[in-house]
N, C-alpha and C. Protein backbone atom coordinates (compact mmCIF):
# COMPACT_ATOMS: atom_id res chain seq x y z
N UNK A 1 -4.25 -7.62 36.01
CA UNK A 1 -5.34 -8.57 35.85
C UNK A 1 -5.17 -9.25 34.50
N UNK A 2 -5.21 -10.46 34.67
CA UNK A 2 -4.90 -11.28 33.31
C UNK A 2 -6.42 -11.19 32.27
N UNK A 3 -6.33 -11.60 31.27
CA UNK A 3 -7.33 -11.62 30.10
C UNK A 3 -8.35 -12.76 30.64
N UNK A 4 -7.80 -13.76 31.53
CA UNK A 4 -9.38 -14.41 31.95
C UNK A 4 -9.97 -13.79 32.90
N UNK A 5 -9.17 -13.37 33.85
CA UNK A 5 -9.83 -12.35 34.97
C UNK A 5 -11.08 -11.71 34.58
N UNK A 6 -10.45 -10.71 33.64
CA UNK A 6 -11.12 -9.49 32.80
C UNK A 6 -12.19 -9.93 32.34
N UNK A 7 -12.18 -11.14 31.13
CA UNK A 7 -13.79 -11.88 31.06
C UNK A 7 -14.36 -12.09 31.65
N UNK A 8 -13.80 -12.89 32.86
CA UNK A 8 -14.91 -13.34 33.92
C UNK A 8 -15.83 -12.53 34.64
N UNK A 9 -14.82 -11.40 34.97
CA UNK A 9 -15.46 -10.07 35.35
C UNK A 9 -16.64 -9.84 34.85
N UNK A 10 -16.49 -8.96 33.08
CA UNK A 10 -17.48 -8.85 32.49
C UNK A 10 -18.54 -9.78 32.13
N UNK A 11 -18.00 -11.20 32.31
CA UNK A 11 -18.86 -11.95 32.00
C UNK A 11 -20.01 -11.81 33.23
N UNK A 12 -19.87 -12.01 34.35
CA UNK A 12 -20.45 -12.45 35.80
C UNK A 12 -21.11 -10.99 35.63
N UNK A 13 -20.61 -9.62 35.10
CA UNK A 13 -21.66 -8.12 35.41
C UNK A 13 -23.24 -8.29 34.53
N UNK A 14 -22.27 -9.15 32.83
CA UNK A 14 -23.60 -9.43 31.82
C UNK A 14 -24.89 -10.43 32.62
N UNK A 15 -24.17 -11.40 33.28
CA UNK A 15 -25.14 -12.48 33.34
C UNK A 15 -25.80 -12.08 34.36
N UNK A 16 -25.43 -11.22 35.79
CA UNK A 16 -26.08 -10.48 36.47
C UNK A 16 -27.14 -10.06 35.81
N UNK A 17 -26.58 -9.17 35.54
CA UNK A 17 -27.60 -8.23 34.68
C UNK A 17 -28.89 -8.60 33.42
N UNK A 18 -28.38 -9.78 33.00
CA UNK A 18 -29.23 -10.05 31.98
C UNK A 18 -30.05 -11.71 31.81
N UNK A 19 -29.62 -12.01 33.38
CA UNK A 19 -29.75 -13.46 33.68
C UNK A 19 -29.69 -14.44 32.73
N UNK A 20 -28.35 -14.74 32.08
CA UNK A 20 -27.79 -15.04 31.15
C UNK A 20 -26.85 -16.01 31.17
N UNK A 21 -26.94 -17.80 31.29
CA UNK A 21 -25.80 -18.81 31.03
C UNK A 21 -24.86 -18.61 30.53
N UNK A 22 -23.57 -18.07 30.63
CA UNK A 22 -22.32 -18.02 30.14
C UNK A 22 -21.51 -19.29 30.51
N UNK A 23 -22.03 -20.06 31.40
CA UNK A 23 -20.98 -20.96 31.40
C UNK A 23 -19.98 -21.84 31.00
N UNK A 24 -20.59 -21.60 29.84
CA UNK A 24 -19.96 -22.66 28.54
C UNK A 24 -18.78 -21.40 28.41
N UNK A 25 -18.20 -20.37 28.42
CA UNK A 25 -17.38 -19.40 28.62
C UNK A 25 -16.45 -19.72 29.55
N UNK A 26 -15.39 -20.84 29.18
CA UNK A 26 -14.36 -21.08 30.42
C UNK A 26 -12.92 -21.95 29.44
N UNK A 27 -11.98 -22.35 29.93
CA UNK A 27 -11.15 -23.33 29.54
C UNK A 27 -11.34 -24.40 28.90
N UNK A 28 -11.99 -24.68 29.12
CA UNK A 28 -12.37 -26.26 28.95
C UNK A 28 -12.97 -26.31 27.02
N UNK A 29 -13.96 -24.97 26.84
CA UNK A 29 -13.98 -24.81 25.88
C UNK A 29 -13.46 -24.14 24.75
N UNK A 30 -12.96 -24.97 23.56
CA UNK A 30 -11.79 -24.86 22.35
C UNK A 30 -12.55 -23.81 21.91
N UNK A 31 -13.60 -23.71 21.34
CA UNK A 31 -13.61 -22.18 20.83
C UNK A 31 -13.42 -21.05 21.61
N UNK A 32 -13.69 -20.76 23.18
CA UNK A 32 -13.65 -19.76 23.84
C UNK A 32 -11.78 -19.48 23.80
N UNK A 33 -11.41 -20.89 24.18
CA UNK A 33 -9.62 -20.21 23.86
C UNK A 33 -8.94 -20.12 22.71
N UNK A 34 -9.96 -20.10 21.85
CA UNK A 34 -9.35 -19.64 20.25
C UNK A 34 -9.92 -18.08 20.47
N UNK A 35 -10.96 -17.32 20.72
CA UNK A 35 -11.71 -16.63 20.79
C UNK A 35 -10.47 -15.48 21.80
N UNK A 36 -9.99 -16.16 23.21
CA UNK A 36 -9.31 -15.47 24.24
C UNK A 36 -8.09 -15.67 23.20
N UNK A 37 -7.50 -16.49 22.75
CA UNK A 37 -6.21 -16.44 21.56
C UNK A 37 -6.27 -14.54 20.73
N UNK A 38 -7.42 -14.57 19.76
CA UNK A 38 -7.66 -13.67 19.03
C UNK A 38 -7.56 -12.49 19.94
N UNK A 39 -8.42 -12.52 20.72
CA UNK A 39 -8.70 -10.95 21.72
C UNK A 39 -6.80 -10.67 22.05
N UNK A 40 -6.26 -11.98 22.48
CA UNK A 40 -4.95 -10.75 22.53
C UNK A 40 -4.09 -10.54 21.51
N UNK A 41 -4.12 -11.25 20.50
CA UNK A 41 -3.44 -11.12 19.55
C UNK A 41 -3.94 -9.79 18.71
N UNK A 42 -5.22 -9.82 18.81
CA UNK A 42 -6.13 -8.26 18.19
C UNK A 42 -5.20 -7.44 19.07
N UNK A 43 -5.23 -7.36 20.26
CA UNK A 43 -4.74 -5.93 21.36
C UNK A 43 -3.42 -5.77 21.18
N UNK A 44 -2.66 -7.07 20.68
CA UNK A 44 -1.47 -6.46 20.53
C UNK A 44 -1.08 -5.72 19.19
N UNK A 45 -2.00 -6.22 18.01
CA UNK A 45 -1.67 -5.13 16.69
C UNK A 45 -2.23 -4.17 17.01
N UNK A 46 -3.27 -3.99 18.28
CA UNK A 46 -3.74 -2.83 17.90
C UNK A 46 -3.03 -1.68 18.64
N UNK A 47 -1.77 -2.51 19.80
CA UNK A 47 -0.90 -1.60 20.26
C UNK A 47 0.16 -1.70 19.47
N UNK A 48 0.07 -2.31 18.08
CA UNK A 48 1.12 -1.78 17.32
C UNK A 48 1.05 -1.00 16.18
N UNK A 49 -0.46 -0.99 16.02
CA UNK A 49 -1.00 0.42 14.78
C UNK A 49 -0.60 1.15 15.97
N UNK A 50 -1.21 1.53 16.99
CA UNK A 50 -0.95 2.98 17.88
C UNK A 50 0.50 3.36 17.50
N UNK A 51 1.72 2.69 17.89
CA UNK A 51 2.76 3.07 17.71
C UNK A 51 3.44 3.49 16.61
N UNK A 52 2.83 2.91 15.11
CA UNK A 52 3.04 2.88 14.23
C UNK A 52 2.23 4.01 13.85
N UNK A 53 1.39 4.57 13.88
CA UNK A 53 0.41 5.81 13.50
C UNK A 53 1.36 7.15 14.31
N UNK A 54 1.54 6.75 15.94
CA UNK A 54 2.24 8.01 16.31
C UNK A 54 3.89 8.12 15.84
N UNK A 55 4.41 7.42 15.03
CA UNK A 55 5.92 7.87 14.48
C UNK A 55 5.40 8.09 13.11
N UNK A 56 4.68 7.81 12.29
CA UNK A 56 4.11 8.16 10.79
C UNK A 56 3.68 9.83 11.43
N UNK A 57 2.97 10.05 12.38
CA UNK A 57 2.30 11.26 12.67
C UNK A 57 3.82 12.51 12.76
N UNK A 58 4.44 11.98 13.60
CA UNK A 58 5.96 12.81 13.54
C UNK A 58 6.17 13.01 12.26
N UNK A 59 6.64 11.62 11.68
CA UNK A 59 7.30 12.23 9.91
C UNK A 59 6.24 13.12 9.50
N UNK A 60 4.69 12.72 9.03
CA UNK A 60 4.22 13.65 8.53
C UNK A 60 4.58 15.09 9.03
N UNK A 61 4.55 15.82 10.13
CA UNK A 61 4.69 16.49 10.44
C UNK A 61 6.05 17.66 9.89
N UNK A 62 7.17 16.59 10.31
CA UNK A 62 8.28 17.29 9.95
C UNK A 62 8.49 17.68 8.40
N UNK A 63 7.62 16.28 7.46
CA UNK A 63 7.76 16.71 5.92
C UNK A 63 6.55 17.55 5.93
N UNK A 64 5.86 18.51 6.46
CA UNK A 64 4.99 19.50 6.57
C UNK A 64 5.34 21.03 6.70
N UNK A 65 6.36 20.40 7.88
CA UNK A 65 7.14 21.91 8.23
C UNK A 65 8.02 21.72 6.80
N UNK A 66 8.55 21.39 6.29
CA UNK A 66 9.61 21.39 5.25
C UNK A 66 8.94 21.57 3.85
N UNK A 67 7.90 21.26 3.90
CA UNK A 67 7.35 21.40 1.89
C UNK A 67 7.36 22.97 1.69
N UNK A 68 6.56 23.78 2.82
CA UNK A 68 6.45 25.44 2.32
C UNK A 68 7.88 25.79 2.21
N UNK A 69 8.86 25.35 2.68
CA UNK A 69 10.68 25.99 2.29
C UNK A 69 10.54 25.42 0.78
N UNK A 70 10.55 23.90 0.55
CA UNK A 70 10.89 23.38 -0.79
C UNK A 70 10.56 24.39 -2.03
N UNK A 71 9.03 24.49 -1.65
CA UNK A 71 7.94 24.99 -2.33
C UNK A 71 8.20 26.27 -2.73
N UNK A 72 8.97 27.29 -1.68
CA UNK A 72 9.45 28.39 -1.91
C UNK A 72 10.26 28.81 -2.70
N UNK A 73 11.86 27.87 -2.23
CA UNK A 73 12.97 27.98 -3.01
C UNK A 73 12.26 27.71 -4.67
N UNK A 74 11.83 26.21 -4.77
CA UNK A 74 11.55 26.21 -6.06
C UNK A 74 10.82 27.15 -6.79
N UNK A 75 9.48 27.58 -6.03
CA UNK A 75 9.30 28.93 -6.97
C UNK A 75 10.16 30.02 -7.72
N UNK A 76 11.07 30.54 -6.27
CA UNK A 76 11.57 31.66 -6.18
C UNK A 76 12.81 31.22 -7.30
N UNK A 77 13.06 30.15 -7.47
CA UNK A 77 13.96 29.86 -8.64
C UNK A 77 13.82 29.32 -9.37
N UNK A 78 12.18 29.48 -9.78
CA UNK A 78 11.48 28.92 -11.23
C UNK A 78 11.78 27.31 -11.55
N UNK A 79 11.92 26.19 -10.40
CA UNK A 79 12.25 25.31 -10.65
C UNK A 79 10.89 24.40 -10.82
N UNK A 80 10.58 23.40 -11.81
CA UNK A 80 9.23 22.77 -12.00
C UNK A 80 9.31 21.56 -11.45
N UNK A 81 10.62 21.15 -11.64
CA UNK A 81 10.53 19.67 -11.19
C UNK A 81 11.87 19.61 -11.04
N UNK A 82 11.93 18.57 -10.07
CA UNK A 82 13.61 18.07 -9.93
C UNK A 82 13.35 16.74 -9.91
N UNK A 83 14.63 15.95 -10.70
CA UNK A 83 14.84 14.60 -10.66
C UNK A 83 15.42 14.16 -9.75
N UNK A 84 14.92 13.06 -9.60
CA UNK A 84 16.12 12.45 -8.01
C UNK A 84 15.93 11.01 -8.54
N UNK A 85 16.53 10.03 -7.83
CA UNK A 85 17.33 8.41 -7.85
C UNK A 85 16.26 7.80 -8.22
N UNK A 86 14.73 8.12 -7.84
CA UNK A 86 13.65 6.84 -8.22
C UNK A 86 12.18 7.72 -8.64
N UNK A 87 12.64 9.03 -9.43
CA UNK A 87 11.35 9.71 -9.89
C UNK A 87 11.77 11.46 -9.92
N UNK A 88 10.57 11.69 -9.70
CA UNK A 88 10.94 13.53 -9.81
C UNK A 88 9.65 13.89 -9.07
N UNK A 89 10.23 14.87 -8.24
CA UNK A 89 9.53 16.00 -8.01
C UNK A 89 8.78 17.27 -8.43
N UNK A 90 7.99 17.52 -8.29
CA UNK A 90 6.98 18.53 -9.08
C UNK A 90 6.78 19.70 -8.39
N UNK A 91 6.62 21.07 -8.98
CA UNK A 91 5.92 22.19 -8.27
C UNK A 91 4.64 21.87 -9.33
N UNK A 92 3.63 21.94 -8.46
CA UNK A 92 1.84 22.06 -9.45
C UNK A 92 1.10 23.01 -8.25
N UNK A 93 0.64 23.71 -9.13
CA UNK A 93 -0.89 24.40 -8.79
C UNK A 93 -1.79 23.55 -9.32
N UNK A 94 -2.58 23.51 -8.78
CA UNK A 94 -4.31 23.05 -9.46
C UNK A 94 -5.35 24.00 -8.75
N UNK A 95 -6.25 24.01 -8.95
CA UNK A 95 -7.52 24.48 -8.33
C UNK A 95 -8.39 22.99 -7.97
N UNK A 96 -9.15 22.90 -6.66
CA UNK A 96 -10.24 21.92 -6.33
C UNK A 96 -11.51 22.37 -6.02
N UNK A 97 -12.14 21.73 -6.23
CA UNK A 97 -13.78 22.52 -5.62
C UNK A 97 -13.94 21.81 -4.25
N UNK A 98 -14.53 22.72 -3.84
CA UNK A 98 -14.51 22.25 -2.14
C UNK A 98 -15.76 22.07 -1.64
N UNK A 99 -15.65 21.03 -0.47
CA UNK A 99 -16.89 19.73 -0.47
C UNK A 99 -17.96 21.13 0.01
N UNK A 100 -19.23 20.13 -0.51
CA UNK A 100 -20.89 20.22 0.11
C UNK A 100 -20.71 20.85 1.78
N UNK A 101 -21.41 21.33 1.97
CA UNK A 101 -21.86 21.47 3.07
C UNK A 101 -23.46 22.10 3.28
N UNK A 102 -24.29 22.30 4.17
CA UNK A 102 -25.39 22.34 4.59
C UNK A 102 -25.70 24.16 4.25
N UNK A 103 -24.25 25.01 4.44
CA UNK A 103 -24.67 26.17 4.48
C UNK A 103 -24.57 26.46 3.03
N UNK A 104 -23.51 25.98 2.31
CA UNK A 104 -23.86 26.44 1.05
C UNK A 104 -24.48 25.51 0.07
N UNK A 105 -25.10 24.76 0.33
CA UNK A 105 -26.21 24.18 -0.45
C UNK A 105 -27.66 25.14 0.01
N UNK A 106 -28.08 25.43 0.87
CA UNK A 106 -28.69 26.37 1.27
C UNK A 106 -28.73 27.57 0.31
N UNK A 107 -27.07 28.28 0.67
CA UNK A 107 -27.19 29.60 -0.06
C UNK A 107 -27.57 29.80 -1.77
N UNK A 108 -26.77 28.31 -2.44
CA UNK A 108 -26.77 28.34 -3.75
C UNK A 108 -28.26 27.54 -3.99
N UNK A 109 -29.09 26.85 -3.57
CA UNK A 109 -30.75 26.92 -4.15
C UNK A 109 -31.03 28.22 -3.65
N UNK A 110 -30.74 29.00 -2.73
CA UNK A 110 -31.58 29.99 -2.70
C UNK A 110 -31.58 30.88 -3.41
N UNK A 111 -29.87 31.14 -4.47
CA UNK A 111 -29.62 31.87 -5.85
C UNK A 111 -30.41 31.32 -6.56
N UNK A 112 -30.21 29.70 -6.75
CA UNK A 112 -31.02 28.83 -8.11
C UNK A 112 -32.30 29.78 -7.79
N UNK A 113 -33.29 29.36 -7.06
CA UNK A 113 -34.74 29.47 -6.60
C UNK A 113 -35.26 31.12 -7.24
N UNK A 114 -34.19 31.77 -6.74
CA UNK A 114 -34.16 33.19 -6.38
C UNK A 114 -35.36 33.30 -5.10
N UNK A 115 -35.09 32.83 -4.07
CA UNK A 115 -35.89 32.46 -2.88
C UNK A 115 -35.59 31.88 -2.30
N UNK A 116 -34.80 32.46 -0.89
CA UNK A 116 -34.28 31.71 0.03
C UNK A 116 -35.03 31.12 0.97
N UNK A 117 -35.97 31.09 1.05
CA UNK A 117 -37.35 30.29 1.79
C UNK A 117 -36.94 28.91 0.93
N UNK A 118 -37.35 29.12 -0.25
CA UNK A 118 -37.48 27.85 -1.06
C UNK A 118 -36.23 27.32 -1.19
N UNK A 119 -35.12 28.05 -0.82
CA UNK A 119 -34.07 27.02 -1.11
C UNK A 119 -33.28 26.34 0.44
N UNK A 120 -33.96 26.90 1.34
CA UNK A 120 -33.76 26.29 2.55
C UNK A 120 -34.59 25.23 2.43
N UNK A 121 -35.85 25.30 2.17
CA UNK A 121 -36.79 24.14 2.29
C UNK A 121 -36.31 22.82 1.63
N UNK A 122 -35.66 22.87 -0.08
CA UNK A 122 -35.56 21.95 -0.55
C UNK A 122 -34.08 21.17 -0.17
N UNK A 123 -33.07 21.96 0.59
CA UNK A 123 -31.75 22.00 1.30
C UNK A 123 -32.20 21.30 2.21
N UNK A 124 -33.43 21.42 3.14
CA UNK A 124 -33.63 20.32 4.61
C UNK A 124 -34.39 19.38 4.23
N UNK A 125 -34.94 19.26 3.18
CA UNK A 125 -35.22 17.95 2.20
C UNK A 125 -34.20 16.78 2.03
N UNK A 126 -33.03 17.75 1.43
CA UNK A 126 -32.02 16.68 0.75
C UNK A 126 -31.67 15.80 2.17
N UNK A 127 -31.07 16.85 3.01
CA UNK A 127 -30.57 16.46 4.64
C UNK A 127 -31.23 15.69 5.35
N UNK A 128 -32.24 15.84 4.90
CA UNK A 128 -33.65 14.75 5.67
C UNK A 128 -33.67 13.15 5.85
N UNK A 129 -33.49 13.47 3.62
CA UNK A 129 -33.41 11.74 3.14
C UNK A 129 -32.67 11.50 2.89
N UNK A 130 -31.51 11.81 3.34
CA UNK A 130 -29.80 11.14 2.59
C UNK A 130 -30.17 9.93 3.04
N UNK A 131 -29.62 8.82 2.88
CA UNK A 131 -29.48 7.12 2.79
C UNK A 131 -28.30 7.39 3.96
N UNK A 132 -28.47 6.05 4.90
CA UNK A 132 -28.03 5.86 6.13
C UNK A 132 -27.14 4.40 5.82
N UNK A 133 -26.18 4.28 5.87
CA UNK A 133 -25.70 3.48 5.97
C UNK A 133 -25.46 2.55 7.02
N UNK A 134 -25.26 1.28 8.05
CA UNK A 134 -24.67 0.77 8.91
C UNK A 134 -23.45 0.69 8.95
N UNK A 135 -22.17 0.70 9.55
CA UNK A 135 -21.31 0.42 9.80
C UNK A 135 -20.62 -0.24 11.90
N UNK A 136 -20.46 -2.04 10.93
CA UNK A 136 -20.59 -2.17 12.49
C UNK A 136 -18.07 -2.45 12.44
N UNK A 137 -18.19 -2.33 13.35
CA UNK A 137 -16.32 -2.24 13.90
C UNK A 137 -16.23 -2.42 15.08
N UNK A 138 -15.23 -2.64 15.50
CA UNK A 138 -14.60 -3.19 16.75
C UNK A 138 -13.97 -2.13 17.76
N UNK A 139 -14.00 -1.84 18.36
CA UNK A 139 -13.09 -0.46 18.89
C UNK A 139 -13.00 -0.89 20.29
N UNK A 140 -11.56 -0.20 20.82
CA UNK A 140 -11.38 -0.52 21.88
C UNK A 140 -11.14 0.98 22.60
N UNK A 141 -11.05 0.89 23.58
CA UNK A 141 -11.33 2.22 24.34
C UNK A 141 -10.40 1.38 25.67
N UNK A 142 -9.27 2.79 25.87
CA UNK A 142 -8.07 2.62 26.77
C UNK A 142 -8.55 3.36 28.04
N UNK A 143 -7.93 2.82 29.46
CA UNK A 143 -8.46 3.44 30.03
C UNK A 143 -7.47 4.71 30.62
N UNK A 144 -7.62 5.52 31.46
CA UNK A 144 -6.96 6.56 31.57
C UNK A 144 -5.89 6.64 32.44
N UNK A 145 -4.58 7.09 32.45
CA UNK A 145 -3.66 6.73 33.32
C UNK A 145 -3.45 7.83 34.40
């Protein structure tokens, strides 16, 4: 089914449904085939992130399986860094603090408080009024083979 098909389709289910003039939605009009221009030119980068995300997903992978060997040898032979052609490589430890969540914001007012009543209460407070953001995007949804 070609890309006007497909509109027309959806178009003729909306206007059903919502008794709604689309007609100006055809050939004839320059913005609708700038509009049908974009829609496939969108579908085709967006079948070329897909492809491009699933071979990035491989490499990541394989340099995944391979860092705990690197990581090893270099320990096991006290190496800190190695130089190579456009930089160097590092062994680092750090420590990170690790994100918020609902249960231990909970547990730690209920140390602060010394009252875990009170520190649940002021915990489903925070959760209550966090600020909501909008976020509007485009997404396409494939259908199943």
């Amino acid at each position: 089914m070609d890309i006007q098909n497909l509109i027309n389709n959806e178009v003729s289910k909306v206007e059903e449904s919502n008794n709604i003039d689309y007609s100006h939605l055809n050939d004839t009009n320059q913005e609708f085939l700038e509009f049908k221009s974009n829609i496939k030119i969108w579908l085709k980068m967006d079948d070329d992130i897909k492809t491009l995300q699933n071979a990035l997903r491989e490499i990541k992978k394989k340099k995944e399986e391979m860092t705990p060997k690197i990581l090893g040898f270099m320990k096991h032979n006290d190496l800190r860094h190695l130089e190579t052609n456009d930089g160097k490589i590092q062994y680092k430890s750090s420590y990170v603090t690790k994100p918020l969540n609902k249960k231990m914001i909970i547990n730690r007012l209920g140390d602060f408080f010394k009252d875990s009543e009170k520190g649940n209460e002021v915990a489903q407070f925070i959760m209550e009024n966090r600020e909501k953001e909008e976020k509007i995007r485009l997404t396409r949804t494939m259908k199943r083979k």
